[in-house]
PDB file of N, CA and C in Angstrom:
ATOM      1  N   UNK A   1      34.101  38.644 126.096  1.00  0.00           N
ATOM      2  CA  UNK A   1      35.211  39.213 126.842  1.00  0.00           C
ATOM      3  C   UNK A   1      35.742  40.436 126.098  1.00  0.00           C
ATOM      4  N   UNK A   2      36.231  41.593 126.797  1.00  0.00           N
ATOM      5  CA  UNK A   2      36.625  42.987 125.918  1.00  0.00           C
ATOM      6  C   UNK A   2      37.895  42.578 125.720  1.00  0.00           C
ATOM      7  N   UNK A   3      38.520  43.317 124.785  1.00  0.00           N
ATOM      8  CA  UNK A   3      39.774  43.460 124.133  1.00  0.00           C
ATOM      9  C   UNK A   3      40.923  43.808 125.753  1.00  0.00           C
ATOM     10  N   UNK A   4      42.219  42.544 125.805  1.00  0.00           N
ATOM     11  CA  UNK A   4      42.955  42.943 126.763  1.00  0.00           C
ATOM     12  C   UNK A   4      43.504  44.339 126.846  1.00  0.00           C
ATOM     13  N   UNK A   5      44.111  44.787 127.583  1.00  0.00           N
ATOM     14  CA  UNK A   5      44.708  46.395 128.062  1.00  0.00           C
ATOM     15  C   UNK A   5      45.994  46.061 127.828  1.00  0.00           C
ATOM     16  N   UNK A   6      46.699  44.924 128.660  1.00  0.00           N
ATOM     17  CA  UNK A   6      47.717  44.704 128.793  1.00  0.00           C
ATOM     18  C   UNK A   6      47.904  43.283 128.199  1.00  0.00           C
ATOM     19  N   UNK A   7      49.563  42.691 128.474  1.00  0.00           N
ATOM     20  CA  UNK A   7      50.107  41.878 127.906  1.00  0.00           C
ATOM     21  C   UNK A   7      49.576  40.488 129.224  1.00  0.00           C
ATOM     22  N   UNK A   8      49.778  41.129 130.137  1.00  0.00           N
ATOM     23  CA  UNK A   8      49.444  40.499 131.455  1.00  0.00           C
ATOM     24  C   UNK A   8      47.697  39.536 131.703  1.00  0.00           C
ATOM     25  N   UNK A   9      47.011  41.151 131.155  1.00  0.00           N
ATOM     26  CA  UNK A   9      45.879  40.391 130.904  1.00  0.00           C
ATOM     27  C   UNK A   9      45.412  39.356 129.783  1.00  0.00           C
ATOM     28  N   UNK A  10      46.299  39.731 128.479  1.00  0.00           N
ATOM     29  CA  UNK A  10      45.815  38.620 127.592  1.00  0.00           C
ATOM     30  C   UNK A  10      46.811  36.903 127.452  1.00  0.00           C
ATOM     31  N   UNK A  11      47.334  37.181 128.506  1.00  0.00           N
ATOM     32  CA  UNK A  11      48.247  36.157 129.061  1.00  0.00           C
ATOM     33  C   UNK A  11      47.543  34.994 130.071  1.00  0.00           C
ATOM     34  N   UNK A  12      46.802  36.102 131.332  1.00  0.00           N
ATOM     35  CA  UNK A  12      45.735  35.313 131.811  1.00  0.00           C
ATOM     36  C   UNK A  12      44.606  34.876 131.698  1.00  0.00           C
ATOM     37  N   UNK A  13      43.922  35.164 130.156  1.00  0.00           N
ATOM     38  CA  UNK A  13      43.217  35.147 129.776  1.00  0.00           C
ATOM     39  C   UNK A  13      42.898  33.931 128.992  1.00  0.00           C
ATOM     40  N   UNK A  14      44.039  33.465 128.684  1.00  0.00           N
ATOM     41  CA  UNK A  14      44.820  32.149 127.854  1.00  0.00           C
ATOM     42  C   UNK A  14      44.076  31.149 128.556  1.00  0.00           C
ATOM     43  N   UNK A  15      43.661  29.658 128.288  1.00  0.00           N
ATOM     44  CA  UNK A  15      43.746  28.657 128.876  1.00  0.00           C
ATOM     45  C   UNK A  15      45.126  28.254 129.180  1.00  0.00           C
ATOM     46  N   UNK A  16      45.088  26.945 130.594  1.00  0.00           N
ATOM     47  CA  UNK A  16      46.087  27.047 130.585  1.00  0.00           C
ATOM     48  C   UNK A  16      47.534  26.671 130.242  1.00  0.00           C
ATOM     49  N   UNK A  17      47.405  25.512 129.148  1.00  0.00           N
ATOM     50  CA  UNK A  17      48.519  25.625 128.142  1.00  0.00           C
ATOM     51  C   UNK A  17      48.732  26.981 127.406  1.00  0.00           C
ATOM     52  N   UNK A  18      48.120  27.516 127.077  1.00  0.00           N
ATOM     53  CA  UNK A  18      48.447  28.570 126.678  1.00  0.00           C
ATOM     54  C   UNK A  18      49.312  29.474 127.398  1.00  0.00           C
ATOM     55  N   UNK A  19      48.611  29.354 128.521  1.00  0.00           N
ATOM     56  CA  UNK A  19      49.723  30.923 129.660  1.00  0.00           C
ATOM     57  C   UNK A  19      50.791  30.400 129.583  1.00  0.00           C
ATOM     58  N   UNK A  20      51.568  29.433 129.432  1.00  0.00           N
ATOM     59  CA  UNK A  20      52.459  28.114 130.201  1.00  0.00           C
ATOM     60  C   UNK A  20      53.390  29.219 128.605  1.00  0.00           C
ATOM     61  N   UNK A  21      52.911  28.532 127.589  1.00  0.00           N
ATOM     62  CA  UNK A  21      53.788  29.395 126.462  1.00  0.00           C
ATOM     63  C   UNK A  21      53.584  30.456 125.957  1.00  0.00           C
ATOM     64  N   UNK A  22      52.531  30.963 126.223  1.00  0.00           N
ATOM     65  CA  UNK A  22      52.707  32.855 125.862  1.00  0.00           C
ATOM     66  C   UNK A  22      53.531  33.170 127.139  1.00  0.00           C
ATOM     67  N   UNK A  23      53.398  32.721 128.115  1.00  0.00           N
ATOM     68  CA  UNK A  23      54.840  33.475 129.309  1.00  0.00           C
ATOM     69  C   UNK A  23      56.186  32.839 128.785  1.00  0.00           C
ATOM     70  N   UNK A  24      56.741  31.657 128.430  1.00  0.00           N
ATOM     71  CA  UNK A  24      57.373  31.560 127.902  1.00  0.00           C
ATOM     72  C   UNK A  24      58.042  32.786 127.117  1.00  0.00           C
ATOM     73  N   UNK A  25      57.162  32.599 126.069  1.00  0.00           N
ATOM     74  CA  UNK A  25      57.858  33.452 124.665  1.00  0.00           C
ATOM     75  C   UNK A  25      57.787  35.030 125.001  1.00  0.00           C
ATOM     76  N   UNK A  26      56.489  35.212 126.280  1.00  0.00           N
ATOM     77  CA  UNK A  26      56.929  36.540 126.784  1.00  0.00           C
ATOM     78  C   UNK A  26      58.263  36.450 127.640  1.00  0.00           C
ATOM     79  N   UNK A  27      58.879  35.886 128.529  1.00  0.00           N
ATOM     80  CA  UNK A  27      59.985  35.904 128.961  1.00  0.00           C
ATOM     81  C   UNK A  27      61.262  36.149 127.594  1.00  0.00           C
ATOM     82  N   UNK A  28      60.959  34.751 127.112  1.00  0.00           N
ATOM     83  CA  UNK A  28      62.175  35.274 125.661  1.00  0.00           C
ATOM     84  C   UNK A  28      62.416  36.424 124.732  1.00  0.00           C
ATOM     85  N   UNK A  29      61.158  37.168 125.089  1.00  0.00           N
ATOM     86  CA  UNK A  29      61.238  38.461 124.061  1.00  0.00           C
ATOM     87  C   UNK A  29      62.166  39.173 124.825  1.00  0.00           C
ATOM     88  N   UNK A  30      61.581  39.144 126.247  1.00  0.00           N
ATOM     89  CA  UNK A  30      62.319  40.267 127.652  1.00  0.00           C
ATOM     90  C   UNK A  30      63.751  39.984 127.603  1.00  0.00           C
ATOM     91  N   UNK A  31      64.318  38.152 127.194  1.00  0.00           N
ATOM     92  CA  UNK A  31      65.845  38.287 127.346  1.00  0.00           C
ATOM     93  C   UNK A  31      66.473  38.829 126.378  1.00  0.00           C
ATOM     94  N   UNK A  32      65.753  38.452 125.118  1.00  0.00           N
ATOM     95  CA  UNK A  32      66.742  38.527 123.752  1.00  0.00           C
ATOM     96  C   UNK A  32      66.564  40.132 123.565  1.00  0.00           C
ATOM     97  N   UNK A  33      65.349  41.015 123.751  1.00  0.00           N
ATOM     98  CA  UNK A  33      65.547  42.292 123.593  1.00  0.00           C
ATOM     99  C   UNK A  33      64.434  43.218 124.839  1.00  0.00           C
ATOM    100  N   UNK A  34      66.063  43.129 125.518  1.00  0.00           N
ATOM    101  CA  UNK A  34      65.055  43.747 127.023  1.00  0.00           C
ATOM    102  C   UNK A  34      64.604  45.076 126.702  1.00  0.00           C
ATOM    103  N   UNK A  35      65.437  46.433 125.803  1.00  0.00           N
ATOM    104  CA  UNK A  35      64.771  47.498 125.899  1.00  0.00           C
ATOM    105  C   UNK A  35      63.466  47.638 124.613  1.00  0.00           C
ATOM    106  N   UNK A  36      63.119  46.275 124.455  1.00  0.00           N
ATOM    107  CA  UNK A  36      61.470  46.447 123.684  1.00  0.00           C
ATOM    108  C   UNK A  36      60.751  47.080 124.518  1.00  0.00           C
ATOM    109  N   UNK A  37      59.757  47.598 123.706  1.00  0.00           N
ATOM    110  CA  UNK A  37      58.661  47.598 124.684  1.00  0.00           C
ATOM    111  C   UNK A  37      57.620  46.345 124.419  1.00  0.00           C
ATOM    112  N   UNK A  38      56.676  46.395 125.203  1.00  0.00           N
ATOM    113  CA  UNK A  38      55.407  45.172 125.153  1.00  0.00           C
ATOM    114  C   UNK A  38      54.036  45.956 124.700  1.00  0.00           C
ATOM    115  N   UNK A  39      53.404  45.770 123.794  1.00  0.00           N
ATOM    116  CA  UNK A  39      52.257  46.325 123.659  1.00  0.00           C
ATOM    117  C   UNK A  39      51.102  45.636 123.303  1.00  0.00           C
ATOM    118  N   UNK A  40      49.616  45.878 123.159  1.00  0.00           N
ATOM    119  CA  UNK A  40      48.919  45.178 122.358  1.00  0.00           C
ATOM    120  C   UNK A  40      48.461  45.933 121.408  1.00  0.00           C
ATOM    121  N   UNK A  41      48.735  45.070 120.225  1.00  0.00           N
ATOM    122  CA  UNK A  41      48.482  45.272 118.832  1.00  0.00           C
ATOM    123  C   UNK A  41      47.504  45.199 118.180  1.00  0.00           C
ATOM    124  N   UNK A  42      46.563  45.366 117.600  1.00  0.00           N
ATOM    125  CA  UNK A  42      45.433  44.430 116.905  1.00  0.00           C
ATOM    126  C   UNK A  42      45.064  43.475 117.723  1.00  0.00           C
ATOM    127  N   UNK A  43      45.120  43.630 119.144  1.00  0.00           N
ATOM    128  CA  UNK A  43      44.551  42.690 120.181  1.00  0.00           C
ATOM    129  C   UNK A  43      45.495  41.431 120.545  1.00  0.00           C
ATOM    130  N   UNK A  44      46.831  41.622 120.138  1.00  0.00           N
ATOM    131  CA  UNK A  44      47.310  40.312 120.493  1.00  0.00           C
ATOM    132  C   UNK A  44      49.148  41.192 121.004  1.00  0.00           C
ATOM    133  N   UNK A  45      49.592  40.556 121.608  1.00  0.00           N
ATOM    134  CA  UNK A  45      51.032  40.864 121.794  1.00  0.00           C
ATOM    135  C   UNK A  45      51.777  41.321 121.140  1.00  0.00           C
ATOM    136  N   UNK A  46      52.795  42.557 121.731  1.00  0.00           N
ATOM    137  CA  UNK A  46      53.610  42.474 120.715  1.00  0.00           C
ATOM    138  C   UNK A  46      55.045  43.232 121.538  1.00  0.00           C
ATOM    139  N   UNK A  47      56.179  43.028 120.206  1.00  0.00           N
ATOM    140  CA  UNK A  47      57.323  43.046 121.160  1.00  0.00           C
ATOM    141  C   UNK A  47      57.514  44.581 119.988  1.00  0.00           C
ATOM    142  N   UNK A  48      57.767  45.670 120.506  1.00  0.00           N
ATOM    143  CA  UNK A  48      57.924  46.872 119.641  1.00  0.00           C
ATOM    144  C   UNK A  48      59.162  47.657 119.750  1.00  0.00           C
ATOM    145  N   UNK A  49      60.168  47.953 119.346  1.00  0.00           N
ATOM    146  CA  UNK A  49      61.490  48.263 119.224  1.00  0.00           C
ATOM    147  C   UNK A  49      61.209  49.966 119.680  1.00  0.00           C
ATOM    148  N   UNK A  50      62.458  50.197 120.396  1.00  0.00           N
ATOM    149  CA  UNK A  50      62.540  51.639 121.015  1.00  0.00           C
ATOM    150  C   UNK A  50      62.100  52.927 120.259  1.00  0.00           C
ATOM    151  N   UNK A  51      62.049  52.527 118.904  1.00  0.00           N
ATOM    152  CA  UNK A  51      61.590  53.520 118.101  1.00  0.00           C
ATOM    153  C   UNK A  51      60.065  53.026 117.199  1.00  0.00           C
ATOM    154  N   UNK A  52      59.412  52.569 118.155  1.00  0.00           N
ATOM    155  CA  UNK A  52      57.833  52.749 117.989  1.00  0.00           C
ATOM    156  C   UNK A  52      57.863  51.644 116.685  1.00  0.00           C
ATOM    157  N   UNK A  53      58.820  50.723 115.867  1.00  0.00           N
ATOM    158  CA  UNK A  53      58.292  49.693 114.973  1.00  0.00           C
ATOM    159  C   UNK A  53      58.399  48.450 115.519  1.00  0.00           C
ATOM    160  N   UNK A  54      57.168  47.689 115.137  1.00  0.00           N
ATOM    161  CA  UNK A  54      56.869  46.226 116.042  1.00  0.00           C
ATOM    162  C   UNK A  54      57.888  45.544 115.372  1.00  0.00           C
ATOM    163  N   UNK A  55      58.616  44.731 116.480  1.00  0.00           N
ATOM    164  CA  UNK A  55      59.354  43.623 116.082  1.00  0.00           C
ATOM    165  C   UNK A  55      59.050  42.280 115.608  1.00  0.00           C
ATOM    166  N   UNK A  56      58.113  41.576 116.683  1.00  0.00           N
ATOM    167  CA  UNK A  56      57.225  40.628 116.441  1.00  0.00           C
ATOM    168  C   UNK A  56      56.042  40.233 117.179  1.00  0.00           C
ATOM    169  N   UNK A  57      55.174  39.801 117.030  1.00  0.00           N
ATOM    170  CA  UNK A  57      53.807  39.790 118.197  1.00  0.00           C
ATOM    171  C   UNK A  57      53.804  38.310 118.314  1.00  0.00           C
ATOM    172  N   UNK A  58      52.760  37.631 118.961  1.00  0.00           N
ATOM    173  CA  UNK A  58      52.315  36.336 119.478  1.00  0.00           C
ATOM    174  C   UNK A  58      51.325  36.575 119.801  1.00  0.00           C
ATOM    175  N   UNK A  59      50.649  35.271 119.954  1.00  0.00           N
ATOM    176  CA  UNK A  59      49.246  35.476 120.058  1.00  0.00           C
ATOM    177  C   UNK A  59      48.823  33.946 120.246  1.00  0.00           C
ATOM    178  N   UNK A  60      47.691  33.856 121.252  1.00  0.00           N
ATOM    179  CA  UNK A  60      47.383  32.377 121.547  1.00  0.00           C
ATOM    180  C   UNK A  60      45.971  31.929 120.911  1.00  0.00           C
ATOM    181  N   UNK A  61      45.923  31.134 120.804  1.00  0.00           N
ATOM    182  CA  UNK A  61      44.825  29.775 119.482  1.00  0.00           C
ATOM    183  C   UNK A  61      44.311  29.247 120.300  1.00  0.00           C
ATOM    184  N   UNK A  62      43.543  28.209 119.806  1.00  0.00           N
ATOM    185  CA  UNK A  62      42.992  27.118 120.322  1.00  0.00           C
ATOM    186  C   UNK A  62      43.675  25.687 120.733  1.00  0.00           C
ATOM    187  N   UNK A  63      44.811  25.555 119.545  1.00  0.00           N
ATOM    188  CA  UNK A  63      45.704  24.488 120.323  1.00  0.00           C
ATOM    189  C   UNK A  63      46.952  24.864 120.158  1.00  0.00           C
ATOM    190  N   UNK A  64      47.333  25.851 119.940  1.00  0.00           N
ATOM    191  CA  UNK A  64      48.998  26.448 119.279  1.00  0.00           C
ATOM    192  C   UNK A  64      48.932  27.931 119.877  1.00  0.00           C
ATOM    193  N   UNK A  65      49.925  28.372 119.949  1.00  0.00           N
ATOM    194  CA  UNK A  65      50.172  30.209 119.697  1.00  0.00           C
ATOM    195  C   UNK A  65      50.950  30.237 118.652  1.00  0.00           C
ATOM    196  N   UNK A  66      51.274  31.757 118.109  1.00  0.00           N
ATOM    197  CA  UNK A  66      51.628  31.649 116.995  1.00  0.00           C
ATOM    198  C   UNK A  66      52.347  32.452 117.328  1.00  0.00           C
ATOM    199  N   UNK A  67      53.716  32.973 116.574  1.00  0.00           N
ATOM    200  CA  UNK A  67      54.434  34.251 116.684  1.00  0.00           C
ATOM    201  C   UNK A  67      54.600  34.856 115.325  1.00  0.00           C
ATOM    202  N   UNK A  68      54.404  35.882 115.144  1.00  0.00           N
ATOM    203  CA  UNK A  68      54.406  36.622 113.769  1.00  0.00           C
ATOM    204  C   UNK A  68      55.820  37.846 113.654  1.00  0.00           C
ATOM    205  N   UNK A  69      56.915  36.900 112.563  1.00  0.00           N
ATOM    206  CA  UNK A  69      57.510  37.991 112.047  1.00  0.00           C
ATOM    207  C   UNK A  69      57.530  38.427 110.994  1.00  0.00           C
ATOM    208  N   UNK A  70      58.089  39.656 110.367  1.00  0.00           N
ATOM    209  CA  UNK A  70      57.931  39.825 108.916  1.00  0.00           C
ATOM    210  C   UNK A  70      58.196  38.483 108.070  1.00  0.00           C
ATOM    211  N   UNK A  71      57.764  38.731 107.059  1.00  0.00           N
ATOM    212  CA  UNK A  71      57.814  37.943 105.894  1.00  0.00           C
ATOM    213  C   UNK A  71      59.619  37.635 105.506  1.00  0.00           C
ATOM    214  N   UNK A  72      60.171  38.475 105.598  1.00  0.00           N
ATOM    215  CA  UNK A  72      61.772  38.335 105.441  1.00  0.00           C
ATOM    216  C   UNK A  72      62.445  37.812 106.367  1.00  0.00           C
ATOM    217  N   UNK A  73      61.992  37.734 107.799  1.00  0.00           N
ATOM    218  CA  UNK A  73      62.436  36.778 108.738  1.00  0.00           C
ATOM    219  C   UNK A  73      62.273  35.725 108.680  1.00  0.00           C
ATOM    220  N   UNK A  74      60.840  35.542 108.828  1.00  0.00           N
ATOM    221  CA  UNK A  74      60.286  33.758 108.658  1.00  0.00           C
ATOM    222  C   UNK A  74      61.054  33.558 107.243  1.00  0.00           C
ATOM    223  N   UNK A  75      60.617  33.797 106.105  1.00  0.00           N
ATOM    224  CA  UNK A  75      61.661  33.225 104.897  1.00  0.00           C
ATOM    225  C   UNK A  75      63.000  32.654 105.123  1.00  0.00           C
ATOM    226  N   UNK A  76      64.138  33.070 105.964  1.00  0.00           N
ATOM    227  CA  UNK A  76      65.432  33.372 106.112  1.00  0.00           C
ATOM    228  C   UNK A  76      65.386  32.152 107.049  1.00  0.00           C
ATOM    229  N   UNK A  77      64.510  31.963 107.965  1.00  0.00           N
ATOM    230  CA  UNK A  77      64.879  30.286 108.209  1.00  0.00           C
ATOM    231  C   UNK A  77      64.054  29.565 108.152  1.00  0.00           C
ATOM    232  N   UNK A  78      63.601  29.687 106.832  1.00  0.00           N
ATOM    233  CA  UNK A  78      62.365  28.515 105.900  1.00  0.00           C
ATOM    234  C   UNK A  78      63.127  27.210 106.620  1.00  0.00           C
ATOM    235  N   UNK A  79      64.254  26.668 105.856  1.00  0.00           N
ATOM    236  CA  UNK A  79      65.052  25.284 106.235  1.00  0.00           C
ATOM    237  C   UNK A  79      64.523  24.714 107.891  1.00  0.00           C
ATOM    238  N   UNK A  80      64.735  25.507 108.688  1.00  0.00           N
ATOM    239  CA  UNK A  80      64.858  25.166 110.391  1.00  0.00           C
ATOM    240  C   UNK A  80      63.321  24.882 110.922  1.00  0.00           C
ATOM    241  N   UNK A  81      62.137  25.492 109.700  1.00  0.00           N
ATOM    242  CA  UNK A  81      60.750  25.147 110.471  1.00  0.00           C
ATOM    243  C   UNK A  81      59.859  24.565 109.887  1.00  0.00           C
ATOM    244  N   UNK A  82      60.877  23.248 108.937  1.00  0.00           N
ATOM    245  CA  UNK A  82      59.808  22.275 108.223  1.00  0.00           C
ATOM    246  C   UNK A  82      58.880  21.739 109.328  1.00  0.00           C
ATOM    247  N   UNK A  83      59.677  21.636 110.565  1.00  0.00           N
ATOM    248  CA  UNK A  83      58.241  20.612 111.745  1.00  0.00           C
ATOM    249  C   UNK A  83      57.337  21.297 111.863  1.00  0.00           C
ATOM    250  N   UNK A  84      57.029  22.647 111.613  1.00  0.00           N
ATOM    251  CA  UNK A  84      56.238  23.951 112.283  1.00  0.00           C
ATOM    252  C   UNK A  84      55.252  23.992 110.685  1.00  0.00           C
ATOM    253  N   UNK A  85      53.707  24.343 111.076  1.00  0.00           N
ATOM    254  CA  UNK A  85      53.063  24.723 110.540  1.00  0.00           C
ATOM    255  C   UNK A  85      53.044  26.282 110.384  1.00  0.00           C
ATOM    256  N   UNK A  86      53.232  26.780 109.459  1.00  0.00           N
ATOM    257  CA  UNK A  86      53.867  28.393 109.010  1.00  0.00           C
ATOM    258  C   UNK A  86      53.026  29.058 107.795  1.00  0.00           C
ATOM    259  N   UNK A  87      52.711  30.325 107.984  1.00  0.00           N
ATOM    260  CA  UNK A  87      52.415  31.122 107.171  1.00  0.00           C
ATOM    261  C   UNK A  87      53.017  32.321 106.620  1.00  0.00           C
ATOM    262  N   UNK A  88      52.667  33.083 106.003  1.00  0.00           N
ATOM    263  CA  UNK A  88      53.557  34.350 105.286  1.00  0.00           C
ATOM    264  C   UNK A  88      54.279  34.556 106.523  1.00  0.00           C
ATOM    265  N   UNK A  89      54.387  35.263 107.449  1.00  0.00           N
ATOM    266  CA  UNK A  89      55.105  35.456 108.492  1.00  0.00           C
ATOM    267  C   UNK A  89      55.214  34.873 110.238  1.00  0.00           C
ATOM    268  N   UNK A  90      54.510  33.419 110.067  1.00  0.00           N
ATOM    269  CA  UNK A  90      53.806  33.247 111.427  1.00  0.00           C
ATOM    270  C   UNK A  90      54.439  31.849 111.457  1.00  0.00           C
ATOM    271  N   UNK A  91      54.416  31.316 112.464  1.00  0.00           N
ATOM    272  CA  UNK A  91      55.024  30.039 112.939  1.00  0.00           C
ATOM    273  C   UNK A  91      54.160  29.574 113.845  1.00  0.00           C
ATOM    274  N   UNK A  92      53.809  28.230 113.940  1.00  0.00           N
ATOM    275  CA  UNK A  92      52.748  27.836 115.003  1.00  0.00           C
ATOM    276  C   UNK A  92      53.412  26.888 116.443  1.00  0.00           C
ATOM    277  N   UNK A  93      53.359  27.417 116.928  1.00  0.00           N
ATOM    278  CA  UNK A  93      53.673  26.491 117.836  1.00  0.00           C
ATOM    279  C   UNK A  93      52.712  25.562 118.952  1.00  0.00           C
ATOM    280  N   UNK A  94      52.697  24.556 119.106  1.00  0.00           N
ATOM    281  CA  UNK A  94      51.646  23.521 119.690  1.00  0.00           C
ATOM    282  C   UNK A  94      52.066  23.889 120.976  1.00  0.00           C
ATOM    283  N   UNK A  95      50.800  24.048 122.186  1.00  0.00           N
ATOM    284  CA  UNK A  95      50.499  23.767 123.151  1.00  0.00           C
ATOM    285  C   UNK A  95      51.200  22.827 123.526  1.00  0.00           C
ATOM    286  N   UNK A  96      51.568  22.752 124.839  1.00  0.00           N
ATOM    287  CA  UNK A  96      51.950  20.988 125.720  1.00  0.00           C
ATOM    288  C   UNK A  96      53.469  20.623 124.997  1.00  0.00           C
ATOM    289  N   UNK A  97      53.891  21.414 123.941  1.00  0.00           N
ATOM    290  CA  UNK A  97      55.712  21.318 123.785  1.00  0.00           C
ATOM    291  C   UNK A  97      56.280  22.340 123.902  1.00  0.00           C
ATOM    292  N   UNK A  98      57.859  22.123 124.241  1.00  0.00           N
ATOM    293  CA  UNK A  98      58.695  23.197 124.786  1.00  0.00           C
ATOM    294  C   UNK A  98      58.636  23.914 122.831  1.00  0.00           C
ATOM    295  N   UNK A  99      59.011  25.540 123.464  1.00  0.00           N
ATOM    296  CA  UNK A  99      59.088  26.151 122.036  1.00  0.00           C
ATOM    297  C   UNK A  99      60.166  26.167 121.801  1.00  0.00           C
ATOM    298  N   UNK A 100      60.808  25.952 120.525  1.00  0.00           N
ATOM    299  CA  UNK A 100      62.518  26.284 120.130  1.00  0.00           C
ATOM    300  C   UNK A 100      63.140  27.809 120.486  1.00  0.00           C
ATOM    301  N   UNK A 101      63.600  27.671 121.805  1.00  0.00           N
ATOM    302  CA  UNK A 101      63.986  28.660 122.325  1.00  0.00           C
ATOM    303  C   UNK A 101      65.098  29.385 121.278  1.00  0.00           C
ATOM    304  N   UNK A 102      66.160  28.402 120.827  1.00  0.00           N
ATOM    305  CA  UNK A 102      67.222  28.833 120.359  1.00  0.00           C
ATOM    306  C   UNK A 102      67.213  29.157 118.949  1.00  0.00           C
ATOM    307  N   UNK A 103      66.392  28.295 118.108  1.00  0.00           N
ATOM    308  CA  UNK A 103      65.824  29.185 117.094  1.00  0.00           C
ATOM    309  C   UNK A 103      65.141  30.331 117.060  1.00  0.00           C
ATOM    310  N   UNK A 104      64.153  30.470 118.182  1.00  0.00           N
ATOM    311  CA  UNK A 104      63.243  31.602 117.734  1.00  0.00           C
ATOM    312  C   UNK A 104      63.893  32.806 118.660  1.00  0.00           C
ATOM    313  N   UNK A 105      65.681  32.318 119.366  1.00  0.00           N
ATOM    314  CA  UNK A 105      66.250  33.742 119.922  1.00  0.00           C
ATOM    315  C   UNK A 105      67.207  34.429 118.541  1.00  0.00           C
ATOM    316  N   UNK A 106      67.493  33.335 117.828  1.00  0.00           N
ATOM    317  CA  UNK A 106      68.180  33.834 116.460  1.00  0.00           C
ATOM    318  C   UNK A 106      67.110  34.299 115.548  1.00  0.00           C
ATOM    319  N   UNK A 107      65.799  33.892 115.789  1.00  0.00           N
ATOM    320  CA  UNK A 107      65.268  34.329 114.686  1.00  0.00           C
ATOM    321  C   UNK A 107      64.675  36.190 115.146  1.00  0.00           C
ATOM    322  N   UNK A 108      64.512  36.612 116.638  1.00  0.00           N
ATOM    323  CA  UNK A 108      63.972  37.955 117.328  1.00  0.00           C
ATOM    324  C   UNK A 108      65.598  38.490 116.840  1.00  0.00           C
ATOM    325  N   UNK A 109      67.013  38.547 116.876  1.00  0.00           N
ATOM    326  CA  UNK A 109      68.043  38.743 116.547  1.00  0.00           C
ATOM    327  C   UNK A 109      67.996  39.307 115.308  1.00  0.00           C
ATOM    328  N   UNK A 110      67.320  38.287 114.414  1.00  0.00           N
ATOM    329  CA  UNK A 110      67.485  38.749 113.040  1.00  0.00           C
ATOM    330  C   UNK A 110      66.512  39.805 112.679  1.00  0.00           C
ATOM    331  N   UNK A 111      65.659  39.919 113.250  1.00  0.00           N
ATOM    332  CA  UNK A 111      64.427  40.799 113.120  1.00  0.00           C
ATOM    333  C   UNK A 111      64.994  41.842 113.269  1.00  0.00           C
ATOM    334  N   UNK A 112      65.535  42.021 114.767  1.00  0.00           N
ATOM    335  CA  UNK A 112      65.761  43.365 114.861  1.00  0.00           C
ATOM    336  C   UNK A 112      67.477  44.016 114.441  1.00  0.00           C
ATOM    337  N   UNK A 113      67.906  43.404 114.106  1.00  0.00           N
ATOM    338  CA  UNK A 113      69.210  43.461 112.912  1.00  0.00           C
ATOM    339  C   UNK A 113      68.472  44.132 111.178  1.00  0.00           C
ATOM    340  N   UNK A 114      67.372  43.146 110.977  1.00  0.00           N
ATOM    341  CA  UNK A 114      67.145  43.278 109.855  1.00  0.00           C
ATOM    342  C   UNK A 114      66.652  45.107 109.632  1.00  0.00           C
ATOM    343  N   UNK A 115      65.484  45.393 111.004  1.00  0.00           N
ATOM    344  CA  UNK A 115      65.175  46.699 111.659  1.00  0.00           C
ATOM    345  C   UNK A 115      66.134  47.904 111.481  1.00  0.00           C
ATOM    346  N   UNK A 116      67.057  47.570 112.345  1.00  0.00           N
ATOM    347  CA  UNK A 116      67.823  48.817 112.914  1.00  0.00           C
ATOM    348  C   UNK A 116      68.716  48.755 111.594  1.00  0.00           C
ATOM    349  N   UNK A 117      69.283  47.462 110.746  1.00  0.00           N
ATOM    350  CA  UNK A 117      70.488  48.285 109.668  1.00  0.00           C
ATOM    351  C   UNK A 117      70.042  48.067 108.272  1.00  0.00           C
ATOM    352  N   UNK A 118      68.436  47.042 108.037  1.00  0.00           N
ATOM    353  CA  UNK A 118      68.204  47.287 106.750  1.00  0.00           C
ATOM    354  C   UNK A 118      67.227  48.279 106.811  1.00  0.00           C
ATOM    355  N   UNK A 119      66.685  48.520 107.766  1.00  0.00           N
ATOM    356  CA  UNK A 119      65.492  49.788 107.570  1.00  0.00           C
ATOM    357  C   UNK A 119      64.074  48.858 107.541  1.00  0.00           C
ATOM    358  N   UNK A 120      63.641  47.428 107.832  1.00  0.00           N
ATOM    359  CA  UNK A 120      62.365  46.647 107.322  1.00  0.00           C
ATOM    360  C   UNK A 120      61.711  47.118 108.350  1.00  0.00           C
ATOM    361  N   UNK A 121      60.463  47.604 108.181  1.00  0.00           N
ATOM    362  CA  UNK A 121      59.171  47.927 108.954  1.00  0.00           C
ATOM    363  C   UNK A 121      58.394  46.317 109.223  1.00  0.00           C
ATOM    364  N   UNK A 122      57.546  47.034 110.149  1.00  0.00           N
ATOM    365  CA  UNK A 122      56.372  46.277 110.335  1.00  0.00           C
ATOM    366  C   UNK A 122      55.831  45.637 108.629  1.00  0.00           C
ATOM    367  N   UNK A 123      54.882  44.785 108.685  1.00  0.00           N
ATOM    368  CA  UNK A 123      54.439  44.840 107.711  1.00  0.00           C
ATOM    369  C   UNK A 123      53.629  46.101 107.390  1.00  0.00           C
TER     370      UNK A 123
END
């Protein structure tokens, strides 16, 4: 299969637990920061702030999607994602469960707080 174009296509492209929560977490990007833009990144989603730096991407697995924020985000609520399998900046979330909406709207918050008044880039 070629590399998606759009967010749309690598959405339907998903099996279908997958579409079920990459639309999800694509909807939540759209509430918590509607003037993002949506792009694809390195082939996977991403939510990119009005001035061209990515906020955070997602991306769907085999039994999880994952969402990737900087390293200083995910750190900052180490405590809140002992249930979550996590890496330097990534959080996994399982197929077939609801995603922590309300954590991961404080955690797109902090991202782009951290963005616009500490100056943190992409990685």
């Amino acid at each position: 299969m070629s590399k998606p174009a759009t967010v749309d296509e690598y959405i339907n492209a998903a099996p279908p637990l997958g579409r079920a929560l990459l639309s999800e977490l694509r909807s939540l990007s759209r509430e918590v920061v509607p003037d993002a833009v949506e792009q694809i990144k390195w082939g996977h989603p991403a939510c990119v702030h009005r001035d061209g730096v990515i906020l955070f991407m997602f991306s769907g697995h085999k039994g999880h999607a994952s969402v990737a924020f900087t390293p200083s985000t995910r750190a900052a609520f180490e405590a809140e994602l002992t249930q979550y399998r996590t890496g330097t900046g990534t959080i996994a979330l399982p197929y077939g469960t609801p995603p922590p909406r309300q954590l991961l709207t404080r955690m797109i918050k902090y991202r782009v707080r951290e963005h616009e008044h500490d100056g943190v880039k992409w990685m």
